[in-house]
PDB file of N, CA and C in Angstrom:
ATOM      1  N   UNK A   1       0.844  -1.174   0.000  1.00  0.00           N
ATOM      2  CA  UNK A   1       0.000   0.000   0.000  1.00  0.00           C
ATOM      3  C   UNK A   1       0.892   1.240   0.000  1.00  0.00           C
ATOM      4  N   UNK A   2       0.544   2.455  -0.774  1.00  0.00           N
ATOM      5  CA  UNK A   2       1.327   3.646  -1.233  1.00  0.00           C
ATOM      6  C   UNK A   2       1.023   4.155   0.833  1.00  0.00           C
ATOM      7  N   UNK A   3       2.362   4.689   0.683  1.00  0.00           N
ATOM      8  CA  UNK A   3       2.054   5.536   1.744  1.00  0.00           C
ATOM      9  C   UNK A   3       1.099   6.763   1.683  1.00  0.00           C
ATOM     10  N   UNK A   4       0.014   7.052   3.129  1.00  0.00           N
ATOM     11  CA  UNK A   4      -1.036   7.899   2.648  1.00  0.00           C
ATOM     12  C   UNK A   4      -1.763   8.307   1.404  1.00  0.00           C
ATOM     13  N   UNK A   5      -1.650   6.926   0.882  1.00  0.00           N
ATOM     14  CA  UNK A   5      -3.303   6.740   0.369  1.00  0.00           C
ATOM     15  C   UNK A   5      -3.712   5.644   0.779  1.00  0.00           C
ATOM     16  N   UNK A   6      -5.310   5.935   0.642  1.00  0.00           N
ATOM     17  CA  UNK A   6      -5.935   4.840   1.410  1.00  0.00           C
ATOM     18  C   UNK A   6      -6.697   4.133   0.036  1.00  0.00           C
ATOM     19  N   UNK A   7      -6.607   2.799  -0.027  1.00  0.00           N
ATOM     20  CA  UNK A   7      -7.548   2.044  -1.343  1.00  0.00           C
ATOM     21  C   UNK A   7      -8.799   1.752  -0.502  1.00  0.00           C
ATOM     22  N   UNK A   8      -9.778   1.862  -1.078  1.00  0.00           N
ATOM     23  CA  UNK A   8     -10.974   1.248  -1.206  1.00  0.00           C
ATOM     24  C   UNK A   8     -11.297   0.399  -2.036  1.00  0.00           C
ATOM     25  N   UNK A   9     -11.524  -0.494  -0.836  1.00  0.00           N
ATOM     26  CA  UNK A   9     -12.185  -1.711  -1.618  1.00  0.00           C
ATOM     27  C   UNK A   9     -13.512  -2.122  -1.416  1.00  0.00           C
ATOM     28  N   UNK A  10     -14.633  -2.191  -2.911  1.00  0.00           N
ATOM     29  CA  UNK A  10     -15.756  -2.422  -2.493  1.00  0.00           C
ATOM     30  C   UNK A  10     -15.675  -4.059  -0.956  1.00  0.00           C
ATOM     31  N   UNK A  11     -16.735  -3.518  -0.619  1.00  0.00           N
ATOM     32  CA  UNK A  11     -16.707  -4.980   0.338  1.00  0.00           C
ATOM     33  C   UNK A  11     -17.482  -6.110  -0.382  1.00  0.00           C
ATOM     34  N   UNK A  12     -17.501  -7.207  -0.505  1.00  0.00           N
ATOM     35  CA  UNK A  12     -17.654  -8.604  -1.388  1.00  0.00           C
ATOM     36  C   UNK A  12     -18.675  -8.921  -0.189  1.00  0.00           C
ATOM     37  N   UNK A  13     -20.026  -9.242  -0.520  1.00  0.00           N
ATOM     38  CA  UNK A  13     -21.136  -9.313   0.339  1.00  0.00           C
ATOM     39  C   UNK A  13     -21.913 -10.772  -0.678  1.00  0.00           C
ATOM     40  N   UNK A  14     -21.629 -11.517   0.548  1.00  0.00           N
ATOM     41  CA  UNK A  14     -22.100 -13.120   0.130  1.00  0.00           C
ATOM     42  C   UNK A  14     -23.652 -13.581   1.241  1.00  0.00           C
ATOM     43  N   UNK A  15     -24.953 -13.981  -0.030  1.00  0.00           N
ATOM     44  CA  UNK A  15     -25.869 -14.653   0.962  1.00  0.00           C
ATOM     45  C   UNK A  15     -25.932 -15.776   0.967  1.00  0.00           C
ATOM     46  N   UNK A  16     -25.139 -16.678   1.580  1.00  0.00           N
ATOM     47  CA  UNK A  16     -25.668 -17.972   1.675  1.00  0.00           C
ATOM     48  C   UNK A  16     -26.808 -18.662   2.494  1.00  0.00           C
ATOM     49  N   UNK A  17     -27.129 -20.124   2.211  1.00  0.00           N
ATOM     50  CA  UNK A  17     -28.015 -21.136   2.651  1.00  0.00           C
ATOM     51  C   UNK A  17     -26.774 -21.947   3.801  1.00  0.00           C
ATOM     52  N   UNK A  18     -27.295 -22.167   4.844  1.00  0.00           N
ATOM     53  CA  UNK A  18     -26.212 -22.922   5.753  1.00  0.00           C
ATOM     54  C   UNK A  18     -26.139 -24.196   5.160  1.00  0.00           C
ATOM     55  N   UNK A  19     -27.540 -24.266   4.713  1.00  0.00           N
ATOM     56  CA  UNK A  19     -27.575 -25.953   4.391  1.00  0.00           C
ATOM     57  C   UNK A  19     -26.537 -26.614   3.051  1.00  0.00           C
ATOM     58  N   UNK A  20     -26.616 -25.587   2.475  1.00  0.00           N
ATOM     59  CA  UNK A  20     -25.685 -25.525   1.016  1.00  0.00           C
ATOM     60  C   UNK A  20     -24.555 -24.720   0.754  1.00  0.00           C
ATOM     61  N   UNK A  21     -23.695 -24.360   1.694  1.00  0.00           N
ATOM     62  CA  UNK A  21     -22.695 -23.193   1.719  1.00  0.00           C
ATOM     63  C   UNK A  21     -21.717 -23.048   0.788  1.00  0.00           C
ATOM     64  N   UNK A  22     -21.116 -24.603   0.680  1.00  0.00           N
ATOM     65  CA  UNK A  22     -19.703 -24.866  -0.641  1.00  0.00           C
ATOM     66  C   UNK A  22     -20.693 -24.885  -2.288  1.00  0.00           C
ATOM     67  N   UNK A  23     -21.918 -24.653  -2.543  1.00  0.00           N
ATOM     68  CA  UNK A  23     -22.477 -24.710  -3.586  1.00  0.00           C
ATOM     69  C   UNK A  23     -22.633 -22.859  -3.745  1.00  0.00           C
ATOM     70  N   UNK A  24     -23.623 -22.566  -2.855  1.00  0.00           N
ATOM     71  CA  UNK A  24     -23.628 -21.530  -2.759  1.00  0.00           C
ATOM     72  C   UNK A  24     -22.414 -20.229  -2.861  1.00  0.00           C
ATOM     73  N   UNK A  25     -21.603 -20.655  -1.439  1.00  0.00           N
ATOM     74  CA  UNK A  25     -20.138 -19.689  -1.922  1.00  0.00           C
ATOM     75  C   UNK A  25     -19.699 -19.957  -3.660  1.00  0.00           C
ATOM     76  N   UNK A  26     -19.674 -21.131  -3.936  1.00  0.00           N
ATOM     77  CA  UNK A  26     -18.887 -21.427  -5.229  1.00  0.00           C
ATOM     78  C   UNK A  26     -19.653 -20.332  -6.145  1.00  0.00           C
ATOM     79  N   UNK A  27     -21.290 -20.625  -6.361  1.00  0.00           N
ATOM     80  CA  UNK A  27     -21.753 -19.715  -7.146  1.00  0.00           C
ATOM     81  C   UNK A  27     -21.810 -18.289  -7.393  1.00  0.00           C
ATOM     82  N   UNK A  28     -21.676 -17.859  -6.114  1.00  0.00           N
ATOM     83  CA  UNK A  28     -21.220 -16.309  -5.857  1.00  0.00           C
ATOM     84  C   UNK A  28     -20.330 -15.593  -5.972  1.00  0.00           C
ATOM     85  N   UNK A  29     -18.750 -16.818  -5.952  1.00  0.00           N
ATOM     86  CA  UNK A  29     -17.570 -16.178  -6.327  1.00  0.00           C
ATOM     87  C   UNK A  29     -17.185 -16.656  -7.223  1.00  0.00           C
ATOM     88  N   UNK A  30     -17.454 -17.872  -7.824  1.00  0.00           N
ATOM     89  CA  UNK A  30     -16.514 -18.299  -9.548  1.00  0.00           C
ATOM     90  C   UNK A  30     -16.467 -17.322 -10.109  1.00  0.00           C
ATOM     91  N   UNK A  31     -17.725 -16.268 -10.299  1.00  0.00           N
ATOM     92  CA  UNK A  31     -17.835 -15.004 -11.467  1.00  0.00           C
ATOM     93  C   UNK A  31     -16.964 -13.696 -10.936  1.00  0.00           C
ATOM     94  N   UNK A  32     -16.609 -13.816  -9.977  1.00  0.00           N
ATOM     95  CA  UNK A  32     -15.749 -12.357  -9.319  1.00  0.00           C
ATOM     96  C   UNK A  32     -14.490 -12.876 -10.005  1.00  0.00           C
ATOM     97  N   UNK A  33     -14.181 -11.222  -9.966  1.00  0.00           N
ATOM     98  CA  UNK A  33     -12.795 -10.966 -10.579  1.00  0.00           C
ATOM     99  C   UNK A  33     -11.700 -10.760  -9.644  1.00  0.00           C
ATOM    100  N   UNK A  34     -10.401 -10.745  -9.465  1.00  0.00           N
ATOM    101  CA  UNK A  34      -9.124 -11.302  -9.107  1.00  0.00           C
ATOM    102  C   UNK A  34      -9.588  -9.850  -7.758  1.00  0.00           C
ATOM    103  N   UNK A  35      -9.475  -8.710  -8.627  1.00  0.00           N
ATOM    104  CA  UNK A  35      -9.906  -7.021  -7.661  1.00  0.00           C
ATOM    105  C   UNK A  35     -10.909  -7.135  -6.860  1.00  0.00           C
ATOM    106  N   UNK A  36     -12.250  -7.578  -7.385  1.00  0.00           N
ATOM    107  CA  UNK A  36     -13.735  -8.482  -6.636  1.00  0.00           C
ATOM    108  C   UNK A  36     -13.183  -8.966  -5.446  1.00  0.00           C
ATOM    109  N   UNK A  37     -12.253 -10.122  -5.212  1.00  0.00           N
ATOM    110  CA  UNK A  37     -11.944 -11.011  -4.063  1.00  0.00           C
ATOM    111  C   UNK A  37     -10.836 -10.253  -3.383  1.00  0.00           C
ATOM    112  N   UNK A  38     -10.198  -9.173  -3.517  1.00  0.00           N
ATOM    113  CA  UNK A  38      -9.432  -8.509  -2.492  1.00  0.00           C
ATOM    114  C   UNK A  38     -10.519  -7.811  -1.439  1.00  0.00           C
ATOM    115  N   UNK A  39     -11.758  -7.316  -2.091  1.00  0.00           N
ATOM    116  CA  UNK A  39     -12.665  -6.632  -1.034  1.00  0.00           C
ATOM    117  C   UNK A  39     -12.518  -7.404   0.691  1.00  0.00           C
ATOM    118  N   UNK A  40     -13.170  -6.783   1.416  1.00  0.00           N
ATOM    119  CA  UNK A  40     -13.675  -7.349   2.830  1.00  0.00           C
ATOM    120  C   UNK A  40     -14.903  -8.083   2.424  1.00  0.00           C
ATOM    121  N   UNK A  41     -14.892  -8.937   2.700  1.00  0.00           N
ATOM    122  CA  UNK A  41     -16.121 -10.017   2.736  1.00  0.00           C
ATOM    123  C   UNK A  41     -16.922  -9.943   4.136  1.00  0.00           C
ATOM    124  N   UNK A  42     -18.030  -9.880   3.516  1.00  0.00           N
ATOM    125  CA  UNK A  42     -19.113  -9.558   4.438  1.00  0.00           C
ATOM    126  C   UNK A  42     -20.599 -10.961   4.020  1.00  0.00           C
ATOM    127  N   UNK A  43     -20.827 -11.654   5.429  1.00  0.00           N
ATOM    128  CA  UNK A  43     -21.598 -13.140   5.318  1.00  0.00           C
ATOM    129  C   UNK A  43     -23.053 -12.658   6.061  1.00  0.00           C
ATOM    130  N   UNK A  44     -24.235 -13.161   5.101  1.00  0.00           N
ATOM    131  CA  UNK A  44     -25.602 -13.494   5.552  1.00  0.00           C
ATOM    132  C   UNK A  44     -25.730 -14.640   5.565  1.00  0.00           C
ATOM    133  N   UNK A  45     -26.623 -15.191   6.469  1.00  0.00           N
ATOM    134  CA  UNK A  45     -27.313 -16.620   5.968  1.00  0.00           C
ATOM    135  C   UNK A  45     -28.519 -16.368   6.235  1.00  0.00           C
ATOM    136  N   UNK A  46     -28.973 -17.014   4.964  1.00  0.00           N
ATOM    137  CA  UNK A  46     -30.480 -16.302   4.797  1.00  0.00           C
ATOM    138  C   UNK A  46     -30.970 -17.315   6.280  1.00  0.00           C
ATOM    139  N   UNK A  47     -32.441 -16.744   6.119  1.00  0.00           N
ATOM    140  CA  UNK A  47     -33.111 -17.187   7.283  1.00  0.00           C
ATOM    141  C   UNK A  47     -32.825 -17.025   8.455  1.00  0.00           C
ATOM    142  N   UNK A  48     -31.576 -16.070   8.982  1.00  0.00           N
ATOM    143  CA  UNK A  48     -30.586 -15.878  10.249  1.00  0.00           C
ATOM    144  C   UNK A  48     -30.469 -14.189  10.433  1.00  0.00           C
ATOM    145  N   UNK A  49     -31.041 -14.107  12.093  1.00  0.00           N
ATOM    146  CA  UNK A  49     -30.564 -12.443  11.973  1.00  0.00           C
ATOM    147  C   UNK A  49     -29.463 -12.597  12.440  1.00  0.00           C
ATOM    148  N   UNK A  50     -28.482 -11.489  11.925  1.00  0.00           N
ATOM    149  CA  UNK A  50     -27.087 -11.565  12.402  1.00  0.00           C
ATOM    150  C   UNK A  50     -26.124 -10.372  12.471  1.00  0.00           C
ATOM    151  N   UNK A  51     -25.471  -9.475  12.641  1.00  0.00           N
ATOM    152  CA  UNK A  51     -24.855  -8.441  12.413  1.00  0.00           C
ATOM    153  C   UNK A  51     -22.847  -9.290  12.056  1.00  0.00           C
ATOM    154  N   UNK A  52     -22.814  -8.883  11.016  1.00  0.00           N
ATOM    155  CA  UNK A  52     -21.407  -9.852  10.985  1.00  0.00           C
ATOM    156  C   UNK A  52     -20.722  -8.578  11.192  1.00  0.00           C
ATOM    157  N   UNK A  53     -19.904  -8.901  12.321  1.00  0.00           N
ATOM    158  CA  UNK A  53     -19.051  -8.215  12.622  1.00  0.00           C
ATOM    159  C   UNK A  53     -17.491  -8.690  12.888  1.00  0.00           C
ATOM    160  N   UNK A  54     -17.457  -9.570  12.030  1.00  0.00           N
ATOM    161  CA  UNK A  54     -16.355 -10.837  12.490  1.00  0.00           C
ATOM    162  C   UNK A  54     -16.863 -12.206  12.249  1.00  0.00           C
ATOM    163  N   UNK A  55     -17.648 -12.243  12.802  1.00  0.00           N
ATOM    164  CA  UNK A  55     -18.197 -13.722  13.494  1.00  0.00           C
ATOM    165  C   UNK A  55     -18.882 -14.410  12.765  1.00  0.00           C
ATOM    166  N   UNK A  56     -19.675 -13.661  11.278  1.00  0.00           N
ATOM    167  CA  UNK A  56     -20.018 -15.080  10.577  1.00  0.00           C
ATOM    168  C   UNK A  56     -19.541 -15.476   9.785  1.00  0.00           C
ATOM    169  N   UNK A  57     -18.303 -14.186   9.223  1.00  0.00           N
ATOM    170  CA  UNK A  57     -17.648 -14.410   8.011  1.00  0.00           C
ATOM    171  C   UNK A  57     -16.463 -15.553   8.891  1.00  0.00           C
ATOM    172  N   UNK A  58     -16.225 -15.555  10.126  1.00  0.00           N
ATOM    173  CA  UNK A  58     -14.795 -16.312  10.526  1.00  0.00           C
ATOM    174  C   UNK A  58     -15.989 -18.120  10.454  1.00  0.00           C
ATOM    175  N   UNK A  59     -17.040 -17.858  10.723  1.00  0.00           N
ATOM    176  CA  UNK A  59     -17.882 -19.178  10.670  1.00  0.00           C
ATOM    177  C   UNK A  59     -18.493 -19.480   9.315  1.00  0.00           C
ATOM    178  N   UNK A  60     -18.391 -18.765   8.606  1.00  0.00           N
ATOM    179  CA  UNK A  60     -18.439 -19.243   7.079  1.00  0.00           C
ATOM    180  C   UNK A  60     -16.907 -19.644   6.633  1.00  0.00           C
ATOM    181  N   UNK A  61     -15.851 -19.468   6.516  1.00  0.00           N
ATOM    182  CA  UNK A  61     -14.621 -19.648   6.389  1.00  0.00           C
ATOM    183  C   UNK A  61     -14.983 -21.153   7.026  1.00  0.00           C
ATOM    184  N   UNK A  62     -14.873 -21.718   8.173  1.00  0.00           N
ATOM    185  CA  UNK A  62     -14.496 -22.679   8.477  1.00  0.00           C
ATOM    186  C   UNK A  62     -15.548 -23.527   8.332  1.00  0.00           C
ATOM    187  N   UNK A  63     -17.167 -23.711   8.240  1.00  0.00           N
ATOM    188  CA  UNK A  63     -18.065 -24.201   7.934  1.00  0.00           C
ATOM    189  C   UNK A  63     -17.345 -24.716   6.342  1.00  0.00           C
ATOM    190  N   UNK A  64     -17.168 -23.761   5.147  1.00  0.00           N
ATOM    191  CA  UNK A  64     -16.434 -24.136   4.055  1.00  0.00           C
ATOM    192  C   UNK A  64     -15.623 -24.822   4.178  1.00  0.00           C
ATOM    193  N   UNK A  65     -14.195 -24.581   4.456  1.00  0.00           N
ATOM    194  CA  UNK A  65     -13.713 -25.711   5.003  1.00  0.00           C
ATOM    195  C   UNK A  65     -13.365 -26.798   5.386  1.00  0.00           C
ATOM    196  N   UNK A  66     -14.843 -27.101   6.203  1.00  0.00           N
ATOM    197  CA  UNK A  66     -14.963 -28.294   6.529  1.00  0.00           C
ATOM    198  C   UNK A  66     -16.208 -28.672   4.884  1.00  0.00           C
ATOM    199  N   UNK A  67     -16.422 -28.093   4.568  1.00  0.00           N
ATOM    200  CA  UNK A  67     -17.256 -28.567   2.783  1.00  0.00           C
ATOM    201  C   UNK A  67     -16.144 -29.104   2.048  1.00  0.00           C
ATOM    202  N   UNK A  68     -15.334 -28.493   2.226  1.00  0.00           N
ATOM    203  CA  UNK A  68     -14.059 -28.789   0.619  1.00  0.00           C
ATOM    204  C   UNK A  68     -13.918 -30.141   0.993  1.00  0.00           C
ATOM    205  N   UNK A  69     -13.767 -30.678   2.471  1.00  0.00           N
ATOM    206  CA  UNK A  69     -13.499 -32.001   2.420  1.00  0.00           C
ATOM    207  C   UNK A  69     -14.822 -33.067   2.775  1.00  0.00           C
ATOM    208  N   UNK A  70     -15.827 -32.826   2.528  1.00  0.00           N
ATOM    209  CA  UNK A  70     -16.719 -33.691   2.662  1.00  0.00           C
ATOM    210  C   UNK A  70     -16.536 -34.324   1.379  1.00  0.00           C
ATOM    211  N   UNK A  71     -16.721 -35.789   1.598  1.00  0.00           N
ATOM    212  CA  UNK A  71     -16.930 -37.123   0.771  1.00  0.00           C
ATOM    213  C   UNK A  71     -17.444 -36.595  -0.622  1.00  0.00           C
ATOM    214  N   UNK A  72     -18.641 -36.453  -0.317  1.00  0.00           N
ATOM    215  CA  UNK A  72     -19.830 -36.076  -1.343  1.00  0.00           C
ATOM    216  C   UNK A  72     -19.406 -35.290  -2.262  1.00  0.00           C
ATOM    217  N   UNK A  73     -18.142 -34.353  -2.121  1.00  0.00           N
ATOM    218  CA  UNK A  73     -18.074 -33.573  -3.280  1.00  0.00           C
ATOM    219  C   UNK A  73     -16.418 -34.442  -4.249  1.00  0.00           C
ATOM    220  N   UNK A  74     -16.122 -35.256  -3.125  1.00  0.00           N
ATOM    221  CA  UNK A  74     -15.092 -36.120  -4.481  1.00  0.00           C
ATOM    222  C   UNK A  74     -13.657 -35.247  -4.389  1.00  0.00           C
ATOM    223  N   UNK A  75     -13.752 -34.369  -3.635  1.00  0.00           N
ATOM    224  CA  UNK A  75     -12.409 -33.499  -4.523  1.00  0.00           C
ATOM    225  C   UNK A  75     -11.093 -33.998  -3.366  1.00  0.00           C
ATOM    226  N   UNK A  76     -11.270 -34.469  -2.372  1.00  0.00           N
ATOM    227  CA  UNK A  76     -10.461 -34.679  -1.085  1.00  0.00           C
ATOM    228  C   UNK A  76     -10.378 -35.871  -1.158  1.00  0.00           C
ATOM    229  N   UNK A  77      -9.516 -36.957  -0.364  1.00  0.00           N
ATOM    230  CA  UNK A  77      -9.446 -38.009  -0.130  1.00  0.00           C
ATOM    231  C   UNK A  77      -8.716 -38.313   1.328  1.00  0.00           C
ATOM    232  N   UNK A  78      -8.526 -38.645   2.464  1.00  0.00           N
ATOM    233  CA  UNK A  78      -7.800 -39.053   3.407  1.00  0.00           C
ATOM    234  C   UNK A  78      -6.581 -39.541   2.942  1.00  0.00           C
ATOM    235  N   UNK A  79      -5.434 -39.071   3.842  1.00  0.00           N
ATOM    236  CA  UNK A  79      -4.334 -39.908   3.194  1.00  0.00           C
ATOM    237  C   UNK A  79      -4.331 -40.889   4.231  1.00  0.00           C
ATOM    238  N   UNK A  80      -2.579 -41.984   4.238  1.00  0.00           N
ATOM    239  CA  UNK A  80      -3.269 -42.919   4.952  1.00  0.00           C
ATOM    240  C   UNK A  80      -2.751 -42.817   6.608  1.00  0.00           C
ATOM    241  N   UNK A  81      -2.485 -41.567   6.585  1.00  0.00           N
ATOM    242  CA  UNK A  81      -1.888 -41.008   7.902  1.00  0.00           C
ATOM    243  C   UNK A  81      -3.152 -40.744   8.563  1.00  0.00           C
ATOM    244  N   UNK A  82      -3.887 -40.873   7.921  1.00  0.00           N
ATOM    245  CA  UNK A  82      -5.279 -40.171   8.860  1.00  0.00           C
ATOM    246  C   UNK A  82      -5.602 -39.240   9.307  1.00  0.00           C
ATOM    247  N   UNK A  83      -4.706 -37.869   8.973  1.00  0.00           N
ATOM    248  CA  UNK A  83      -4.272 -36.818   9.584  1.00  0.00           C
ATOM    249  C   UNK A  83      -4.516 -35.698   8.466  1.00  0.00           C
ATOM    250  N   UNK A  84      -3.920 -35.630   7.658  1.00  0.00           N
ATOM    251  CA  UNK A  84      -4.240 -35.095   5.966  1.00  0.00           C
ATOM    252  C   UNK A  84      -5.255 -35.612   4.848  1.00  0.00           C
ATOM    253  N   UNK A  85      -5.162 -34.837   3.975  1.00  0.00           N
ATOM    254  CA  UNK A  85      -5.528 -35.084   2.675  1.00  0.00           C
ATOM    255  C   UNK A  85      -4.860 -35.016   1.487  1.00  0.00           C
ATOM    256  N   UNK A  86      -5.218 -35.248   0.653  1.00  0.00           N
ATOM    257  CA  UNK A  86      -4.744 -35.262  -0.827  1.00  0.00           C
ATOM    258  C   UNK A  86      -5.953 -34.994  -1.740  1.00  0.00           C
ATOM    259  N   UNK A  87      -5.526 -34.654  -3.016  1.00  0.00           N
ATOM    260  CA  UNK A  87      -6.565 -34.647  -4.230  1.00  0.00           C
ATOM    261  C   UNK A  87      -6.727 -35.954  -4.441  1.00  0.00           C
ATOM    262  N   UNK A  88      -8.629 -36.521  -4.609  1.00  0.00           N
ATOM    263  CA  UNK A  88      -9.012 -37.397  -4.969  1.00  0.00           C
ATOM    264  C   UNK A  88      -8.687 -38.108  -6.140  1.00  0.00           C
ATOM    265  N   UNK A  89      -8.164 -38.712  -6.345  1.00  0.00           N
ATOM    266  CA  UNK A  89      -7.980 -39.900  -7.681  1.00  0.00           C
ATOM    267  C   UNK A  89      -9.194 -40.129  -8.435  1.00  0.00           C
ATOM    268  N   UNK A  90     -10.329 -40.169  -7.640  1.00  0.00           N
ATOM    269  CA  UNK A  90     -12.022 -40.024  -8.537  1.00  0.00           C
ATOM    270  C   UNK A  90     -12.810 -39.418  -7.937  1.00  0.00           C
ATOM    271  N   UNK A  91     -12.112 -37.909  -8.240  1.00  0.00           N
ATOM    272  CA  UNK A  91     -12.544 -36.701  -8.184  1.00  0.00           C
ATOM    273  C   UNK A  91     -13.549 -36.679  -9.592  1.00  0.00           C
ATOM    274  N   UNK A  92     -13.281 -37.500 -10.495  1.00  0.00           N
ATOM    275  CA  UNK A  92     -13.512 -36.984 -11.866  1.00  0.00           C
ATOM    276  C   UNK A  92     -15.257 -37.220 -11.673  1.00  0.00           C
ATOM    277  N   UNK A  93     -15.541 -38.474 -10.942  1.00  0.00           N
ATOM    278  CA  UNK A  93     -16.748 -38.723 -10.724  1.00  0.00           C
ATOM    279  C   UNK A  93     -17.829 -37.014 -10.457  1.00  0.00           C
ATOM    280  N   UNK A  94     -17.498 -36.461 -10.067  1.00  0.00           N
ATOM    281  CA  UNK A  94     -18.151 -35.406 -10.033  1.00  0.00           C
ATOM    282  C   UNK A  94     -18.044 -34.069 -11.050  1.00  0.00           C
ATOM    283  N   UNK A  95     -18.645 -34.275 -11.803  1.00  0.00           N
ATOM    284  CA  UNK A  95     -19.025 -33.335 -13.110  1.00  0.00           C
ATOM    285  C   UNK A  95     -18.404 -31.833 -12.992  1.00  0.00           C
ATOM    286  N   UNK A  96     -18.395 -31.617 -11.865  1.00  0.00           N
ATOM    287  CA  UNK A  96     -18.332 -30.325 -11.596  1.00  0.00           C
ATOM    288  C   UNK A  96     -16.503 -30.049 -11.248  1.00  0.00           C
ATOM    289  N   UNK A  97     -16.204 -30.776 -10.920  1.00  0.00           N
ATOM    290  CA  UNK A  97     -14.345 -31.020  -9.628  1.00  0.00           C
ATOM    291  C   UNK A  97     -13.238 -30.147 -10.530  1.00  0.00           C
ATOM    292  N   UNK A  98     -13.521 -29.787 -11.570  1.00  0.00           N
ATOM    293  CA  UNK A  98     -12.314 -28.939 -12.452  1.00  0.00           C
ATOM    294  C   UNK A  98     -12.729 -27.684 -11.907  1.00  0.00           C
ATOM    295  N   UNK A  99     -13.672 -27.116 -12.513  1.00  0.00           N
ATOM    296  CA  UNK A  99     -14.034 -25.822 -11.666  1.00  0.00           C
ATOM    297  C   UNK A  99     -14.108 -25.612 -10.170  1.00  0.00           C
ATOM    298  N   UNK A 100     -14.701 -26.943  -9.571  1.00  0.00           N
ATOM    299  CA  UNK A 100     -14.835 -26.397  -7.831  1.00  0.00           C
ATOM    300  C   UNK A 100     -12.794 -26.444  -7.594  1.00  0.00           C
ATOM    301  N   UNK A 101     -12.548 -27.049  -8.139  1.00  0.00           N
ATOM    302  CA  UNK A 101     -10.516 -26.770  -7.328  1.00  0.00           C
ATOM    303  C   UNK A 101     -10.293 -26.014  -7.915  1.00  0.00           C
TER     304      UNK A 101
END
């Protein structure tokens, strides 16, 4: 950052479904641009009153998270440490796995 100037950045304002968050986030940000995702991110979940002041965007972060590695989406696999992961070997099974990584 230039000394004394200040950038503005629009803030990046996401509504998700709790129930669907790694579908949802995905759809909201594949289309943002590189400048788009420097903003401050700011989290709703519909159906939820909430003032995010920290606290839902740090609980959307890790709710996601824990999405990237659920089974169901194919893209993760356990390694055999039990401890990590790796990219799935049949990841391909899921139509979608080029774009969601």
């Amino acid at each position: 950052m230039i000394k004394g100037a200040q950038r503005y950045l629009p803030r990046l304002h996401l509504v998700i479904n709790r129930k669907n968050i790694f579908i949802d986030a995905y759809a909201q940000l594949s289309h943002k641009t590189v400048s788009e995702l420097r903003g401050p991110l700011h989290v709703d979940y519909t159906g939820e009153v909430g003032v995010d002041a920290g606290g839902l965007t740090r609980d959307f972060y890790i709710e996601l998270s824990r999405q990237l590695f659920n089974p169901n989406y194919s893209l993760f696999a356990p390694a055999s440490n039990g401890v990590s992961f790796h990219p799935n070997q049949q990841s391909h099974v899921n139509p979608d796995h080029l774009n969601f990584f």
